[in-house]
Structure formats: structure tokens, C-alpha cells
C-alpha atoms as a PDB file:
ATOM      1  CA  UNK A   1      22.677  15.028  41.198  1.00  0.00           C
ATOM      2  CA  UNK A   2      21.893  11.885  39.142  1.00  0.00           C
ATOM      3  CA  UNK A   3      19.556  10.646  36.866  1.00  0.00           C
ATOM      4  CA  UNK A   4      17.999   6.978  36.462  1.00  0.00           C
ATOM      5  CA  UNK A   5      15.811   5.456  33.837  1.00  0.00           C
ATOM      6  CA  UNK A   6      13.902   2.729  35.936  1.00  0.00           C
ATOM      7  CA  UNK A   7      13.930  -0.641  34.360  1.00  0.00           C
ATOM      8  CA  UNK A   8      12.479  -3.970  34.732  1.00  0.00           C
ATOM      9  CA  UNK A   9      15.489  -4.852  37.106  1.00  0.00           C
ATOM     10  CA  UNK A  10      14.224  -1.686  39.430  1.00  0.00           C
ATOM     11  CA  UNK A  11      10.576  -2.773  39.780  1.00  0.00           C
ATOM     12  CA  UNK A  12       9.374  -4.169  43.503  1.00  0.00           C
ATOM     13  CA  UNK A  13       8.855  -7.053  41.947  1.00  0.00           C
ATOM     14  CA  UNK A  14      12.219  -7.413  41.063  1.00  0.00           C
ATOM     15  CA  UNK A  15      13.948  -6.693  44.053  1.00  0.00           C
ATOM     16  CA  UNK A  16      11.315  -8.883  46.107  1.00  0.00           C
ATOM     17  CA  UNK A  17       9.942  -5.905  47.806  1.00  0.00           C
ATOM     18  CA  UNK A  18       6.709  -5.942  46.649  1.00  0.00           C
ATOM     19  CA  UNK A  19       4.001  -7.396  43.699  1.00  0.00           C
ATOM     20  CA  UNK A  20       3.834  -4.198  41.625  1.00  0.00           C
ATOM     21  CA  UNK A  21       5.762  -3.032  38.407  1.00  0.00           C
ATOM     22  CA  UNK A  22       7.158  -0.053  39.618  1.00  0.00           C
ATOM     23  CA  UNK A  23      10.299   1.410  41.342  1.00  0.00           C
ATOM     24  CA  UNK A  24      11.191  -0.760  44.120  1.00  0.00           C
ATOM     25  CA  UNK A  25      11.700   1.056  47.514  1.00  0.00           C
ATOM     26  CA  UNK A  26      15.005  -0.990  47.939  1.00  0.00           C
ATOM     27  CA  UNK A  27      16.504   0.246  44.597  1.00  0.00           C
ATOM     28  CA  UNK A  28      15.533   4.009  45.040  1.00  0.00           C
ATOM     29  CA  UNK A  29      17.354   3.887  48.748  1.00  0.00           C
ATOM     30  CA  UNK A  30      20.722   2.340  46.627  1.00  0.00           C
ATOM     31  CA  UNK A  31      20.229   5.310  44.336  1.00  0.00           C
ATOM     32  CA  UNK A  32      19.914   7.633  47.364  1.00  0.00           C
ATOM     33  CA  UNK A  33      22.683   5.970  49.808  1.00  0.00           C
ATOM     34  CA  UNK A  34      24.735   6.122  46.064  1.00  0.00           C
ATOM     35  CA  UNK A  35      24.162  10.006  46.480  1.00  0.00           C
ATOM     36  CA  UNK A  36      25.456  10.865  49.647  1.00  0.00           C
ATOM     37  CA  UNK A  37      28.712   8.381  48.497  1.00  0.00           C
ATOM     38  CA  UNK A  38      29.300  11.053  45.932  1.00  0.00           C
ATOM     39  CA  UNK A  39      28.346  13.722  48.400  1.00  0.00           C
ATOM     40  CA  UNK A  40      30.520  12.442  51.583  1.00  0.00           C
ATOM     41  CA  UNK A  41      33.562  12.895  49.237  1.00  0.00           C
ATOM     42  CA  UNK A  42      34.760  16.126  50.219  1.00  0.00           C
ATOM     43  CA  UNK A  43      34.642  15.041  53.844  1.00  0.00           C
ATOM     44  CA  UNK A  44      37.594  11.693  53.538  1.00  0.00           C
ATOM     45  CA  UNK A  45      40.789  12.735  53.186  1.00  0.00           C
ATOM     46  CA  UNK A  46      43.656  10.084  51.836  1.00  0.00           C
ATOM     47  CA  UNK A  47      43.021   6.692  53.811  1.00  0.00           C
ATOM     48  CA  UNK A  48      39.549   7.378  55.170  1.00  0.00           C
ATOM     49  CA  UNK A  49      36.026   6.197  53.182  1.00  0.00           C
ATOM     50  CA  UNK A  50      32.762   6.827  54.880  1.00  0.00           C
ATOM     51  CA  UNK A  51      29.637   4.042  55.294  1.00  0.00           C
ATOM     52  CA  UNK A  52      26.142   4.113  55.474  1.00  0.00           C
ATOM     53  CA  UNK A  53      24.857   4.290  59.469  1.00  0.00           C
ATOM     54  CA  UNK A  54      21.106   5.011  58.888  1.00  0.00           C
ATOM     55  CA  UNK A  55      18.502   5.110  56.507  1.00  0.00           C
ATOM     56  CA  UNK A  56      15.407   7.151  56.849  1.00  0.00           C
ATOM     57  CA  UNK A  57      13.596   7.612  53.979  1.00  0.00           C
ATOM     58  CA  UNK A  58       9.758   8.392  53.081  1.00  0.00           C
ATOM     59  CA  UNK A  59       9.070   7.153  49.184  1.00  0.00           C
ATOM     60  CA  UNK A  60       6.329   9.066  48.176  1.00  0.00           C
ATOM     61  CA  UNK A  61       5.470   7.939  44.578  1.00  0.00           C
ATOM     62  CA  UNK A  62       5.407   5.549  42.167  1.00  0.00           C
ATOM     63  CA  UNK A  63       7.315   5.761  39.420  1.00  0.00           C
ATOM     64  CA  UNK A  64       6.972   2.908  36.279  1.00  0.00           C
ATOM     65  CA  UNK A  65       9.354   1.563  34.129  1.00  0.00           C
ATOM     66  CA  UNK A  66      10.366   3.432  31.420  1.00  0.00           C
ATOM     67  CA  UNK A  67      10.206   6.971  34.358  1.00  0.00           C
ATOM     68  CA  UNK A  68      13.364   9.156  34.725  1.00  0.00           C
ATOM     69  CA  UNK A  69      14.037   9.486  38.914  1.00  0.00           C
ATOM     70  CA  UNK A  70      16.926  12.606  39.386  1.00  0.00           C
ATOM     71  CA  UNK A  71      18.761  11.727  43.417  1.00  0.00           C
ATOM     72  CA  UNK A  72      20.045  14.335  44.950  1.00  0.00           C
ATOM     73  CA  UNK A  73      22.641  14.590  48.443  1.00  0.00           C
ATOM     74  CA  UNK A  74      23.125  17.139  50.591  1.00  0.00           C
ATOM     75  CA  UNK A  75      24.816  18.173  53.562  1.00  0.00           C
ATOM     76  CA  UNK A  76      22.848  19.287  56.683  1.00  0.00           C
ATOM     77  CA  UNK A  77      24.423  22.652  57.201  1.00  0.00           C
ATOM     78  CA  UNK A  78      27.059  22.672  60.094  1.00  0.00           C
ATOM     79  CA  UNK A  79      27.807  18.740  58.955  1.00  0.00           C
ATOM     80  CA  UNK A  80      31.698  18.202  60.044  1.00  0.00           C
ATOM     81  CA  UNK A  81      33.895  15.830  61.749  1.00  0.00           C
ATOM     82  CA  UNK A  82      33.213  11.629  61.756  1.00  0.00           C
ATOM     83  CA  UNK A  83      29.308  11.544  61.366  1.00  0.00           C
ATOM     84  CA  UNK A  84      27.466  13.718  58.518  1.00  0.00           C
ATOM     85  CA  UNK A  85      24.029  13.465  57.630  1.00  0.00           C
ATOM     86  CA  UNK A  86      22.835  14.465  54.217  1.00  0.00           C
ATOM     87  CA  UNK A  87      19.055  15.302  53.288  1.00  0.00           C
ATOM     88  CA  UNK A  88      18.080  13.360  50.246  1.00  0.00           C
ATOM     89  CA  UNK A  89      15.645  13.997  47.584  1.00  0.00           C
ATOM     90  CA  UNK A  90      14.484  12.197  44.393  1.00  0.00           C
ATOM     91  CA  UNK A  91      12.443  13.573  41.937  1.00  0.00           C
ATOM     92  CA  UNK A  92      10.671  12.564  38.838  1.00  0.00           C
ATOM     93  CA  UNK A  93      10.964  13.835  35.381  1.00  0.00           C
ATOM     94  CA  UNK A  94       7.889  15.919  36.064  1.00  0.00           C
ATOM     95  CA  UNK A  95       9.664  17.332  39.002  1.00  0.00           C
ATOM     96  CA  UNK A  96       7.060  15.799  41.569  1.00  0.00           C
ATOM     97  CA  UNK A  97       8.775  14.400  44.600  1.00  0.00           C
ATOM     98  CA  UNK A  98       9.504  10.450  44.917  1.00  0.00           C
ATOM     99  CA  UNK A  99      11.389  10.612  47.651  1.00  0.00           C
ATOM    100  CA  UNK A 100      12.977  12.789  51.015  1.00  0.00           C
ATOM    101  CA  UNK A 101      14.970  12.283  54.115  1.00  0.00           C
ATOM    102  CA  UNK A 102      18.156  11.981  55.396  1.00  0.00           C
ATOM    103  CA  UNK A 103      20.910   9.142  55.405  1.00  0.00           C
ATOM    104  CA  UNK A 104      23.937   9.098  57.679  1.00  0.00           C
ATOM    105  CA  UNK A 105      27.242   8.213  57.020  1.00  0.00           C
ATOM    106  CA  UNK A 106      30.132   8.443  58.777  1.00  0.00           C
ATOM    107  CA  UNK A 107      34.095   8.886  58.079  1.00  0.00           C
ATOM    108  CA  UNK A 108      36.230   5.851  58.841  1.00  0.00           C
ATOM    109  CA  UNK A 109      39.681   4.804  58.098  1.00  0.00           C
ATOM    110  CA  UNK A 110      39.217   2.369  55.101  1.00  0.00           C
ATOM    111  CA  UNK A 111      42.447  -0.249  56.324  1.00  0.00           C
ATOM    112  CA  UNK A 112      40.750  -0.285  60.030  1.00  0.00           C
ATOM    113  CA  UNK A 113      37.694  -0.381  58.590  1.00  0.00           C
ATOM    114  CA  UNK A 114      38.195  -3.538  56.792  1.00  0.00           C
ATOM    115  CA  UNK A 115      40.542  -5.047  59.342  1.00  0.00           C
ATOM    116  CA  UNK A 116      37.570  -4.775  62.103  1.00  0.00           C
ATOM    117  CA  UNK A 117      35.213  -6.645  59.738  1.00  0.00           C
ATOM    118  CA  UNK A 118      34.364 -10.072  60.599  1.00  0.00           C
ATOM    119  CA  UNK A 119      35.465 -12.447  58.448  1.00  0.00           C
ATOM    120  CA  UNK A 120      33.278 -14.756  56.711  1.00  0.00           C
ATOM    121  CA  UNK A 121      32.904 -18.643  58.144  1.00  0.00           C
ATOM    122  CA  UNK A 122      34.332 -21.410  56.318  1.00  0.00           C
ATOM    123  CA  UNK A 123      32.980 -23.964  54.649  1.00  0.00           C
END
């Protein structure tokens, strides 16, 4: 688990995600996805990193500036091999829900990984 103080730099308006004050939808995922980085660990063994594959994610409530949001990661029992999932959950610092869902990642070899990628056009 992790805790976050949402600032101005969190806010929808921000992050361009909306016209309202509060924590943006598109920082709370980072915070989430940030989560299940932490979480995945266990899974890569020397070489291998895992990466994000799919987001889905219901944020509930608003939280302002100034709130307290606590992420949490964890794996969907049986979750082994080259694809996990992990249920997600944020909280607030009453304890009322912000967030749930799952985000999947899955276990690649990092040198491969980065190899495969594209790279970016001149000019």
C-alpha cells in the first residue's frame, strides 16, 4: 500500500482531464498502475520487468486537494506465469472507496523488451 496527498498538480484540471479541482482520473490510474509495479515484483526474476496491458478502472469519488488517497495491488489468486492481473483499490483517508478494478501486466524480458520497441523518427 501507498499513500498520496493530492495536490494542485493531481487535479483534472491539471492533467487536462477535466474542469474541476479535484483528483484527476489520469493521476489516480498512475498511482494505481504504480501499485501493481510494486506488486508484480515478486513475479520477474533477474532480466525480466513486467508492463501495463490493460486498464480497467471505475473512480468512484472525488477527492480535493489537500485529501490523503491510500492505492493498494493485489494479485488475483491463482495469478502465475507471463500475464497477472491484480485487483486495485484506492481509498480515502475516511476509508470510503475512490477507486476498484483490476490492471494487467505482464512479465517480459526487459533487453527484448526494449530491443522490440520502435524507435523514434528523426528529425
Amino acid at each position: 500500500m501507498c499513500e498520496y496527498e493530492v495536490t494542485e498538480a493531481d487535479t483534472a484540471v491539471a492533467l487536462g482531464s477535466g474542469d474541476v479541482p479535484v483528483l484527476g482520473t489520469p493521476r489516480l490510474v498512475a498511482w494505481l498502475e504504480a501499485a501493481t509495479v510494486r506488486a508484480a515484483e515478486p513475479f520477474a526474476g533477474p532480466g525480466l520487468t513486467t508492463v501495463g496491458t490493460a486498464v480497467r478502472v471505475r473512480h468512484l469519488r472525488a477527492t480535493p486537494v489537500g485529501g490523503r488517497v491510500t492505492v493498494s495491488a493485489e494479485p488475483v489468486p491463482g495469478t502465475s506465469g507471463g500475464r497477472l492481473t491484480f485487483v486495485v483499490r484506492a481509498v480515502d483517508g475516511s476509508g470510503a472507496p475512490v477507486a476498484e478494478g483490476e490492471i494487467d501486466r505482464a512479465v517480459v524480458d526487459r533487453e527484448r523488451f526494449l530491443a522490440a520497441a520502435p524507435s523514434p523518427p528523426a528529425g
